[in-house]
C-alpha atoms as a PDB file:
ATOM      1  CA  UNK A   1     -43.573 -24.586 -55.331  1.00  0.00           C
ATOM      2  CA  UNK A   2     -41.375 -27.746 -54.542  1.00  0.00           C
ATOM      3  CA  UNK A   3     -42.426 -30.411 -52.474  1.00  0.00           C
ATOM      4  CA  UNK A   4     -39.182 -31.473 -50.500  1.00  0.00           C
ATOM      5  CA  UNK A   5     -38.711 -35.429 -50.529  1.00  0.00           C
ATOM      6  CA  UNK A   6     -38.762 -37.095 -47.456  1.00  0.00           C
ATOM      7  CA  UNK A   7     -34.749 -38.638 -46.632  1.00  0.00           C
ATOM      8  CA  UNK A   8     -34.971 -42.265 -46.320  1.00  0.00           C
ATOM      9  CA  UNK A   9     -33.679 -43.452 -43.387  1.00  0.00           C
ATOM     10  CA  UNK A  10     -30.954 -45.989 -44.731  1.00  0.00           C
ATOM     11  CA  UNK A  11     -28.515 -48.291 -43.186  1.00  0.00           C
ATOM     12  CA  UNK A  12     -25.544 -46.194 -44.174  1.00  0.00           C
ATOM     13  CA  UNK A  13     -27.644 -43.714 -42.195  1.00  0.00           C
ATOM     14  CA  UNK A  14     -28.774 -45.411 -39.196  1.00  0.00           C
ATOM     15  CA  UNK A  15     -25.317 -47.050 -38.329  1.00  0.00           C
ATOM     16  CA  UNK A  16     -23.666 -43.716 -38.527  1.00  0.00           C
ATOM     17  CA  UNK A  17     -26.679 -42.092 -36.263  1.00  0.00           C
ATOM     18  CA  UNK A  18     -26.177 -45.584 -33.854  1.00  0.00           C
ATOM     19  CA  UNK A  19     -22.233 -44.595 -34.117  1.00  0.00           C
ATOM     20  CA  UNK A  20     -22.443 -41.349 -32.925  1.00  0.00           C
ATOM     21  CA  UNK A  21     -24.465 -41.614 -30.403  1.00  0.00           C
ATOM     22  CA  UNK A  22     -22.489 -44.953 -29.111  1.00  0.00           C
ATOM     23  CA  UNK A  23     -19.328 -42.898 -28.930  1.00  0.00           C
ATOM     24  CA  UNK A  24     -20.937 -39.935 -27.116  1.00  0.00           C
ATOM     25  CA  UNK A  25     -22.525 -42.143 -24.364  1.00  0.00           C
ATOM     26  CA  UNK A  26     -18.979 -44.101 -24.351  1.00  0.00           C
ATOM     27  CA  UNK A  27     -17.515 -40.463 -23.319  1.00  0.00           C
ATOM     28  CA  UNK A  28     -20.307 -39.656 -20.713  1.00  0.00           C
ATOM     29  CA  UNK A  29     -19.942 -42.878 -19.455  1.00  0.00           C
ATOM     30  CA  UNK A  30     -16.149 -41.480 -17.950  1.00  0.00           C
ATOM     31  CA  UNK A  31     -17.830 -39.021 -15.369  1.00  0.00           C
ATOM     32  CA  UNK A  32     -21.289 -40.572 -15.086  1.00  0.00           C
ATOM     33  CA  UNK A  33     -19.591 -43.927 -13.606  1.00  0.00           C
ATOM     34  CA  UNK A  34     -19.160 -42.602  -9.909  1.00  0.00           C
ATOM     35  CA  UNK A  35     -22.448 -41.820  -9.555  1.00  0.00           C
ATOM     36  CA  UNK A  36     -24.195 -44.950  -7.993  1.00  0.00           C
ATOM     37  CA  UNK A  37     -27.752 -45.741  -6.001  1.00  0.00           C
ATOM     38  CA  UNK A  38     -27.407 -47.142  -2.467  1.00  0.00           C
ATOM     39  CA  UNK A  39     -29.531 -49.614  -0.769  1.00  0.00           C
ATOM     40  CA  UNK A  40     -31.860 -47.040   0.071  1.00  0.00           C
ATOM     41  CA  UNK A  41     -32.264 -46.235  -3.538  1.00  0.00           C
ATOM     42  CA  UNK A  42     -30.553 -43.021  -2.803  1.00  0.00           C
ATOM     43  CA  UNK A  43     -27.832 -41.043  -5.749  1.00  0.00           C
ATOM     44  CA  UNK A  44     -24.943 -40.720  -4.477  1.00  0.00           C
ATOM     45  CA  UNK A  45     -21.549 -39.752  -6.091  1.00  0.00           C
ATOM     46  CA  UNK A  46     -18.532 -41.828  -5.113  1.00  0.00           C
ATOM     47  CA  UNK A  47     -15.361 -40.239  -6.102  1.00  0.00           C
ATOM     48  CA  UNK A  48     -13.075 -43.297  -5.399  1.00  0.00           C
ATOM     49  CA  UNK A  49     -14.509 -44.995  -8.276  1.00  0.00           C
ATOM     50  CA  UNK A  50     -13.908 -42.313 -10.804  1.00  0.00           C
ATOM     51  CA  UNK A  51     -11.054 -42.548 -13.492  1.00  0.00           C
ATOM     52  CA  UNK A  52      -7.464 -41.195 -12.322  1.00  0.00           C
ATOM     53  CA  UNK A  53      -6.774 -38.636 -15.530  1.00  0.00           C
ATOM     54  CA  UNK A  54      -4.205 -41.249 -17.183  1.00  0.00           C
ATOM     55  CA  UNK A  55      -7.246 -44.174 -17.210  1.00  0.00           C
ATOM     56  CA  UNK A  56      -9.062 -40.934 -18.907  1.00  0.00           C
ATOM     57  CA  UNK A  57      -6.795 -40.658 -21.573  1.00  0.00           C
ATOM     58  CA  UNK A  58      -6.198 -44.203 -22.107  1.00  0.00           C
ATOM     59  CA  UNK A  59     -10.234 -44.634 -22.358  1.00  0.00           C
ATOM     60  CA  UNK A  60     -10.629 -41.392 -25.311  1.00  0.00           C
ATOM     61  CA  UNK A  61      -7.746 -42.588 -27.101  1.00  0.00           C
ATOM     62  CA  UNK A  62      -9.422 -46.333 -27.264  1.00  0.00           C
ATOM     63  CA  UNK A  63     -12.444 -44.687 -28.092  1.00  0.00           C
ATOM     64  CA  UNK A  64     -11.617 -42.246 -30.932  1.00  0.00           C
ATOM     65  CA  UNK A  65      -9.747 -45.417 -32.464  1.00  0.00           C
ATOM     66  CA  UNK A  66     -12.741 -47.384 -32.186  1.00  0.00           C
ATOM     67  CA  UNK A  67     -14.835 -45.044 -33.646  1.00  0.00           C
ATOM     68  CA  UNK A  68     -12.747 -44.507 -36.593  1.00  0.00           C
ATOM     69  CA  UNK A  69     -12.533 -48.267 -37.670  1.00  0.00           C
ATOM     70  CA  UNK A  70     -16.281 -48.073 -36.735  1.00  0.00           C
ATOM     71  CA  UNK A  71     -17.232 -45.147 -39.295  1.00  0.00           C
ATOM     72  CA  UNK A  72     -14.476 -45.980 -41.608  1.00  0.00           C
ATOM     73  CA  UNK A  73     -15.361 -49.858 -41.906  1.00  0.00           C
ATOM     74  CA  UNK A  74     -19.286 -48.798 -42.346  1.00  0.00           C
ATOM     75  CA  UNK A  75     -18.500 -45.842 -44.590  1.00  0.00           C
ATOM     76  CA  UNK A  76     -16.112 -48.326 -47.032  1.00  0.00           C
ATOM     77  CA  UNK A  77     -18.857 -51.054 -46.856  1.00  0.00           C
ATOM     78  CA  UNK A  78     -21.579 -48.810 -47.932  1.00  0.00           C
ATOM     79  CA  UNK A  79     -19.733 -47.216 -50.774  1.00  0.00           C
ATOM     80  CA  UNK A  80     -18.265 -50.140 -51.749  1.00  0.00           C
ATOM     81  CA  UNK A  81     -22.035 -51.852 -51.970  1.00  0.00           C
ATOM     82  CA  UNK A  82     -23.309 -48.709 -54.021  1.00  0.00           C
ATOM     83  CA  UNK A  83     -20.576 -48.917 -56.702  1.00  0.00           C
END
């Protein structure tokens, strides 16, 4: 029987996890946005302050390019340092 070896939790590793989950609260952060808290400390949703669909679009693409030179830049660095 094989013991499994515990993953080490590298900095490759951990700035890819921090990436991801960067970019995927980036993308919530389009429809969560219009939802605000009142001076009664009350939710409410506020649909004049959501994005018009262009202001969308122009958000994912500057996301998705970010992201790339993100993982890219991190990936290179990484591989670069193991060589």
């Amino acid at each position: 029987m094989e013991k499994k070896q515990k993953e080490r939790l590298t900095g490759r590793r951990a700035l890819n996890i921090y990436g991801v989950f960067t970019v995927v609260s980036l993308i919530l952060s389009i429809y969560t946005q219009a939802v605000s808290v009142n001076d009664n400390m009350r939710i409410f949703f506020d649909s004049e302050l959501m994005l018009n669909p262009r202001e969308i679009k122009e958000f994912l693409i500057f996301i998705f390019i970010s992201a790339s030179m993100y993982f890219i830049m991190i990936n290179f660095y990484f591989w670069k340092k193991e060589e």
